[in-house]
N, C-alpha and C. Protein backbone atom coordinates (compact mmCIF):
# COMPACT_ATOMS: atom_id res chain seq x y z
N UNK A 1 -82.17 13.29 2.21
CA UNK A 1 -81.29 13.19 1.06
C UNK A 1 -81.41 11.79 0.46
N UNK A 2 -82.04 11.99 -0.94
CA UNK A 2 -82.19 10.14 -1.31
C UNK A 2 -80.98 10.36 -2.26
N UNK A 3 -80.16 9.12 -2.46
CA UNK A 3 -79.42 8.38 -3.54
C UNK A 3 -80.27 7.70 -4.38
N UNK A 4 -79.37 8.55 -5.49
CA UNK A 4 -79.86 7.77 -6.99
C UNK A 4 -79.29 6.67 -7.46
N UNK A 5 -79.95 5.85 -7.83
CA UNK A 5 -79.48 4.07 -8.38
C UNK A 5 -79.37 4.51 -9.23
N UNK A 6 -78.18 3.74 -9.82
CA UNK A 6 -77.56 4.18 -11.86
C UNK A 6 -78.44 3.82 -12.36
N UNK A 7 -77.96 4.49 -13.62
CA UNK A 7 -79.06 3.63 -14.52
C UNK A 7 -78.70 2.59 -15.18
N UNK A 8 -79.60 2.15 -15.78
CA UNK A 8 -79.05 0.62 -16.71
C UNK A 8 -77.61 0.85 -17.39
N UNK A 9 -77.82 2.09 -18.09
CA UNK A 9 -76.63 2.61 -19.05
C UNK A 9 -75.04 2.80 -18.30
N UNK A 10 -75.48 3.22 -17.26
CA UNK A 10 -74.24 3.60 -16.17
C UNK A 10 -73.46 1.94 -15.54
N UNK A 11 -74.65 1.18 -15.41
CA UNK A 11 -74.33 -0.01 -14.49
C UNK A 11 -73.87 -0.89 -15.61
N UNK A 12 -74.47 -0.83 -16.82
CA UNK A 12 -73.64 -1.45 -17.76
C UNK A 12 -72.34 -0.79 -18.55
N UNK A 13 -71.82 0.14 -18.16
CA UNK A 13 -70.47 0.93 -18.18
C UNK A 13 -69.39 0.36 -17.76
N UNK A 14 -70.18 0.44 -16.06
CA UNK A 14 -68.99 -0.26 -15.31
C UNK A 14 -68.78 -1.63 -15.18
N UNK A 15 -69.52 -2.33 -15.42
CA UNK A 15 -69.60 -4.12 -15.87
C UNK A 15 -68.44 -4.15 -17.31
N UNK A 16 -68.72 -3.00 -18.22
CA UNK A 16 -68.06 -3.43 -19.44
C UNK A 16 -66.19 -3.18 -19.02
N UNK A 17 -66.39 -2.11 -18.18
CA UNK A 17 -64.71 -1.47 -17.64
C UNK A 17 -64.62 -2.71 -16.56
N UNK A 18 -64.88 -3.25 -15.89
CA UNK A 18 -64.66 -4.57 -15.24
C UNK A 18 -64.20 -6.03 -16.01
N UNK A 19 -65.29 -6.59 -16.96
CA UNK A 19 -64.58 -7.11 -17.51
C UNK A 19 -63.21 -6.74 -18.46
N UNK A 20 -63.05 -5.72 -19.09
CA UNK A 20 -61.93 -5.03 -20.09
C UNK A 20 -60.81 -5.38 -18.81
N UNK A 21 -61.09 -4.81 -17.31
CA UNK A 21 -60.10 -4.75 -16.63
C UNK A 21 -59.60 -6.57 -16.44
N UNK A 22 -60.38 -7.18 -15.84
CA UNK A 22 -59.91 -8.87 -15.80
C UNK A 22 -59.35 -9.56 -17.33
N UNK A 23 -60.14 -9.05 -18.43
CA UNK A 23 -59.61 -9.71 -19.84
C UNK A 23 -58.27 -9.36 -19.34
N UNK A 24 -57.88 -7.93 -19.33
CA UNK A 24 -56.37 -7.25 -19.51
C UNK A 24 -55.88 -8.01 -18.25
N UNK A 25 -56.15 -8.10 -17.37
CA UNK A 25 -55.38 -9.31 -16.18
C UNK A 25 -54.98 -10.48 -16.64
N UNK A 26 -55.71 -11.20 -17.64
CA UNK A 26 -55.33 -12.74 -17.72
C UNK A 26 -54.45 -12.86 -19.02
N UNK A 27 -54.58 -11.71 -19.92
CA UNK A 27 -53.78 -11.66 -21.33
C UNK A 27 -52.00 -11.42 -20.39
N UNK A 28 -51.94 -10.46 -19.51
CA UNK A 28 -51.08 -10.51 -18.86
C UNK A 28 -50.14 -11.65 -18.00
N UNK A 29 -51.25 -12.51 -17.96
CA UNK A 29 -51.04 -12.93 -16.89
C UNK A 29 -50.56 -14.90 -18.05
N UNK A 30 -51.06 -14.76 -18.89
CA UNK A 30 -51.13 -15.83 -20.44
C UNK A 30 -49.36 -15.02 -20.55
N UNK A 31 -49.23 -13.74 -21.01
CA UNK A 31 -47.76 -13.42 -21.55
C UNK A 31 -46.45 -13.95 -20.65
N UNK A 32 -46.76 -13.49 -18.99
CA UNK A 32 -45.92 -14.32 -18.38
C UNK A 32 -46.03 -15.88 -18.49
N UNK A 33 -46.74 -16.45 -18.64
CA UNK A 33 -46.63 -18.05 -18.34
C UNK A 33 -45.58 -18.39 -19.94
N UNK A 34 -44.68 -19.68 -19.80
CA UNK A 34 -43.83 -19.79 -21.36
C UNK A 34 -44.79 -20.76 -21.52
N UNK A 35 -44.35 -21.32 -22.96
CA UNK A 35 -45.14 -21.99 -23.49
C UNK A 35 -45.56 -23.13 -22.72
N UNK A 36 -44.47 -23.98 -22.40
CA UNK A 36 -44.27 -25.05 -21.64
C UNK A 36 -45.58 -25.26 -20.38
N UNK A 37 -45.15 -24.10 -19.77
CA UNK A 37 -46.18 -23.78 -18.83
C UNK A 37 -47.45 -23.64 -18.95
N UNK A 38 -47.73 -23.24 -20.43
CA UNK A 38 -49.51 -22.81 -20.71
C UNK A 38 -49.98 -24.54 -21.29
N UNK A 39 -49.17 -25.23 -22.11
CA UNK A 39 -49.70 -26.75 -22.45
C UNK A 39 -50.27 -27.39 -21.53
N UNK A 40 -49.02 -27.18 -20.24
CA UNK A 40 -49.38 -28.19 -18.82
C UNK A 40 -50.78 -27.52 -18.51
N UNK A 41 -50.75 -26.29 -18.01
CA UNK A 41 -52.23 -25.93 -17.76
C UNK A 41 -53.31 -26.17 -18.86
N UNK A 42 -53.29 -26.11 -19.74
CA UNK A 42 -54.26 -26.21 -20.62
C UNK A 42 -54.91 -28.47 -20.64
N UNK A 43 -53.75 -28.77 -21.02
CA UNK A 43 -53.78 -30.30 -20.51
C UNK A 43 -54.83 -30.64 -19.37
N UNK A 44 -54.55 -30.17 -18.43
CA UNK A 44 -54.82 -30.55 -17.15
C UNK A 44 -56.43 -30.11 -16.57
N UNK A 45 -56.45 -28.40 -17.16
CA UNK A 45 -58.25 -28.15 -17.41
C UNK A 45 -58.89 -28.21 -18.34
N UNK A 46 -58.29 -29.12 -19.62
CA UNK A 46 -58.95 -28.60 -21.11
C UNK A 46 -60.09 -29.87 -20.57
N UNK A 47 -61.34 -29.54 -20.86
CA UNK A 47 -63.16 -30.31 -21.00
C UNK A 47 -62.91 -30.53 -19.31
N UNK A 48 -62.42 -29.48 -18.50
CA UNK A 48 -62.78 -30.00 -17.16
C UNK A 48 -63.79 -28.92 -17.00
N UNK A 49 -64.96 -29.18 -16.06
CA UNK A 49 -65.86 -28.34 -15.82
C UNK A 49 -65.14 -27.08 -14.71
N UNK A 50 -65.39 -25.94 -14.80
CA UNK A 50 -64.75 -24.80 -13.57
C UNK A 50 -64.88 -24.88 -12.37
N UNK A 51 -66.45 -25.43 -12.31
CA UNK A 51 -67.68 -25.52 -10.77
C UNK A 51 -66.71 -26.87 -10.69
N UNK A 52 -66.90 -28.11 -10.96
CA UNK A 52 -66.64 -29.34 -9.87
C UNK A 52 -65.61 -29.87 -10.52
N UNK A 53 -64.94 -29.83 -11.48
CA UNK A 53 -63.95 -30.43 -11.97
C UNK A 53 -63.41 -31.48 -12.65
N UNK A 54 -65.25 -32.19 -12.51
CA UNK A 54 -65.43 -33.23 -13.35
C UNK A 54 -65.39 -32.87 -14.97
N UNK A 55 -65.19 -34.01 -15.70
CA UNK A 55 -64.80 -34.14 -17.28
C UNK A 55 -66.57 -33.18 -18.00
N UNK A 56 -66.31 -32.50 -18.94
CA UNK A 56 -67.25 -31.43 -19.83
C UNK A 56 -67.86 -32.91 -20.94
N UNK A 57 -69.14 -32.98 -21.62
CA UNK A 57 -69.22 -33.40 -22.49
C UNK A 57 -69.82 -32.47 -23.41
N UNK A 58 -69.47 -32.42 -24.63
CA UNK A 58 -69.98 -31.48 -25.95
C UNK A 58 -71.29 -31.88 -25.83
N UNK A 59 -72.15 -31.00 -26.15
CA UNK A 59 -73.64 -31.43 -26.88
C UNK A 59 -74.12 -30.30 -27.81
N UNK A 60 -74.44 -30.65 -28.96
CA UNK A 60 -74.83 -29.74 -30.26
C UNK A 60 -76.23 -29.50 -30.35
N UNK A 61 -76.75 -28.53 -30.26
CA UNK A 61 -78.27 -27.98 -29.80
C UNK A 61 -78.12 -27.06 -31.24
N UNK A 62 -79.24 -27.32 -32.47
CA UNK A 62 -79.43 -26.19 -33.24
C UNK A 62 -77.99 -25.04 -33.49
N UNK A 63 -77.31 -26.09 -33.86
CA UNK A 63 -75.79 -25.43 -34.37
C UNK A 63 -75.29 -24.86 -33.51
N UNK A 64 -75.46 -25.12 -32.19
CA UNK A 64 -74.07 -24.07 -31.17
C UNK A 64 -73.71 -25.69 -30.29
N UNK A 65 -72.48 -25.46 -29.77
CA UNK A 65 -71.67 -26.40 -29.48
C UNK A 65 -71.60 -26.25 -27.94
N UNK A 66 -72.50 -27.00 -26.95
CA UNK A 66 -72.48 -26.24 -25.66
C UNK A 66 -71.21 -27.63 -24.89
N UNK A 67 -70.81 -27.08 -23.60
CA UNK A 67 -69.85 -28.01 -23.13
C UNK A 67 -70.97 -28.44 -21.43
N UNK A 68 -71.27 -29.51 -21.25
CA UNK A 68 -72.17 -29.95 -20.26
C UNK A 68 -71.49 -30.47 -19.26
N UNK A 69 -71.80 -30.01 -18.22
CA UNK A 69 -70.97 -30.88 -17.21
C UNK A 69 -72.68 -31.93 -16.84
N UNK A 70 -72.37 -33.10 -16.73
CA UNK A 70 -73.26 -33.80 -16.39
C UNK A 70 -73.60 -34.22 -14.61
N UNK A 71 -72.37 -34.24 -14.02
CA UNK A 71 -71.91 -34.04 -12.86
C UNK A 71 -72.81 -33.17 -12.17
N UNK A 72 -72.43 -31.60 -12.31
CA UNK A 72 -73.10 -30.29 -11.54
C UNK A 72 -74.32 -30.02 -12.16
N UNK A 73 -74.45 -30.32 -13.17
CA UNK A 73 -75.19 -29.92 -14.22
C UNK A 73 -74.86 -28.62 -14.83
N UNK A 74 -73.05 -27.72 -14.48
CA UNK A 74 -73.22 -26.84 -15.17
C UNK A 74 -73.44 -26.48 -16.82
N UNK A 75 -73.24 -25.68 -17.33
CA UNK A 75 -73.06 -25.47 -19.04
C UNK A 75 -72.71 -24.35 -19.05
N UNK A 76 -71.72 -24.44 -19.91
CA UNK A 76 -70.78 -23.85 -20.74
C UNK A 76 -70.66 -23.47 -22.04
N UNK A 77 -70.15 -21.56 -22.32
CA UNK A 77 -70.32 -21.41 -23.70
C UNK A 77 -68.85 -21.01 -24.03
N UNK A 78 -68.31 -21.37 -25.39
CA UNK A 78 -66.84 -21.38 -25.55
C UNK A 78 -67.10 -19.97 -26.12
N UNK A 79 -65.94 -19.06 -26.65
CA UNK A 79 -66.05 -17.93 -27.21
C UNK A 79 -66.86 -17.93 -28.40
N UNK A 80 -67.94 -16.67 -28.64
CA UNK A 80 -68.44 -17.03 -30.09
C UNK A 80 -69.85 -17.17 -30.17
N UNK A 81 -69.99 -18.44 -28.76
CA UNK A 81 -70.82 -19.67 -28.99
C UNK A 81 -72.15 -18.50 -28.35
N UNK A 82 -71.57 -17.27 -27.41
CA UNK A 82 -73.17 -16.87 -27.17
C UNK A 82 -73.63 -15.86 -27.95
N UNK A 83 -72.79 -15.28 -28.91
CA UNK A 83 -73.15 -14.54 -30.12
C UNK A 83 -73.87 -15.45 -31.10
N UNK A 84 -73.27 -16.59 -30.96
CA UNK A 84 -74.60 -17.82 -32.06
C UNK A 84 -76.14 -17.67 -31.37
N UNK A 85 -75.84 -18.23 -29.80
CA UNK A 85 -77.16 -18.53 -29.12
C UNK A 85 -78.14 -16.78 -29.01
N UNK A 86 -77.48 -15.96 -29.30
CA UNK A 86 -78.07 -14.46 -29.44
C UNK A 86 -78.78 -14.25 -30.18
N UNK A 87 -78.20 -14.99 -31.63
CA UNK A 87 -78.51 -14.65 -33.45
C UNK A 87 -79.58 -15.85 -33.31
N UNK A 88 -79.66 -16.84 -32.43
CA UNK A 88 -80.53 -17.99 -33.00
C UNK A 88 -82.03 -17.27 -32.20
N UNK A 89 -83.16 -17.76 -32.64
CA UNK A 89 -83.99 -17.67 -32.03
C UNK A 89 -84.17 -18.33 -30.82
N UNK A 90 -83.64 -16.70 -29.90
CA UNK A 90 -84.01 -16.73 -28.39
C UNK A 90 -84.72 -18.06 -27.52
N UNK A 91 -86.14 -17.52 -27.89
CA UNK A 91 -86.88 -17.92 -27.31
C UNK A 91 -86.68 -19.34 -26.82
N UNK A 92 -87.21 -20.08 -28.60
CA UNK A 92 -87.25 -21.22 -28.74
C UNK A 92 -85.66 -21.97 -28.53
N UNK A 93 -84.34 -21.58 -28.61
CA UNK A 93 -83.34 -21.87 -28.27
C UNK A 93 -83.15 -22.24 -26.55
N UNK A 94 -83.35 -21.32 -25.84
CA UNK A 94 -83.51 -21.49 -24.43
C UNK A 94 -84.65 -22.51 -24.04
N UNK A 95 -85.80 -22.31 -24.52
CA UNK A 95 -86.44 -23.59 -24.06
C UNK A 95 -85.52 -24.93 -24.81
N UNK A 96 -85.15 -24.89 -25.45
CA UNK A 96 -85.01 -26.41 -26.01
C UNK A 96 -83.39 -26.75 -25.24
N UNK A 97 -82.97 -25.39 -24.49
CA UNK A 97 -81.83 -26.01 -23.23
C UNK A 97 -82.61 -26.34 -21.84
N UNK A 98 -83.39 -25.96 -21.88
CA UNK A 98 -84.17 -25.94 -20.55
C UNK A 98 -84.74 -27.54 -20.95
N UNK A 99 -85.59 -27.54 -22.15
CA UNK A 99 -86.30 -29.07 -21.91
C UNK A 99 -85.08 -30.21 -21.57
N UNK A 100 -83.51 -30.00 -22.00
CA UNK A 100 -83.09 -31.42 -22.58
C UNK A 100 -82.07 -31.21 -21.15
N UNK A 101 -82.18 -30.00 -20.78
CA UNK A 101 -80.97 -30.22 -19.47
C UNK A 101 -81.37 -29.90 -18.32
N UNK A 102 -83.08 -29.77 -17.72
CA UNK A 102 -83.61 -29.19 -16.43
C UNK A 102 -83.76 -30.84 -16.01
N UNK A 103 -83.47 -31.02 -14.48
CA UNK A 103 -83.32 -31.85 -13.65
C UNK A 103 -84.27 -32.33 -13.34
């Protein structure tokens, strides 16, 4: 008896009902906090990197606005920003993150 692996279409189904499910967790989870409460948090992680916690610096690559941690070397895309990097040319977009931020 073999098992069938989903297909692309199936496995990207349940990725899309996964995230829908966490968005709907944190909008929930944003309604309980009062205002008061969302400033302090926002204060406290706004340009902090997620991975190490060190300070984000902006860097502007061919009109998208990436947030760099220089630290981990992670990078970061704000909402939006990977529908830009989608519409821009691919190719040449990714190499020119790869030349200015590979170690």
């Amino acid at each position: 008896m073999s098992i069938e692996k989903p297909s692309s279409t199936e496995e990207e189904y349940f990725k899309r009902e996964e995230i829908a499910k966490l968005r709907s967790a944190r909008e929930e989870e944003a309604r309980r906090l009062n205002e008061d409460q969302r400033k302090k948090a926002k204060d406290l992680h706004f340009m902090k990197c997620p991975k190490c916690g060190m300070d984000l610096q902006e860097v502007e690559l061919q009109s998208v606005t990436l947030d760099k941690c220089f630290s981990c070397g992670g990078l970061w895309l704000d909402e939006g920003e990977l529908d830009r990097v989608k519409g821009a040319d691919a190719g040449g977009f990714l190499n020119s993150i790869k030349s200015i931020f590979s170690k």
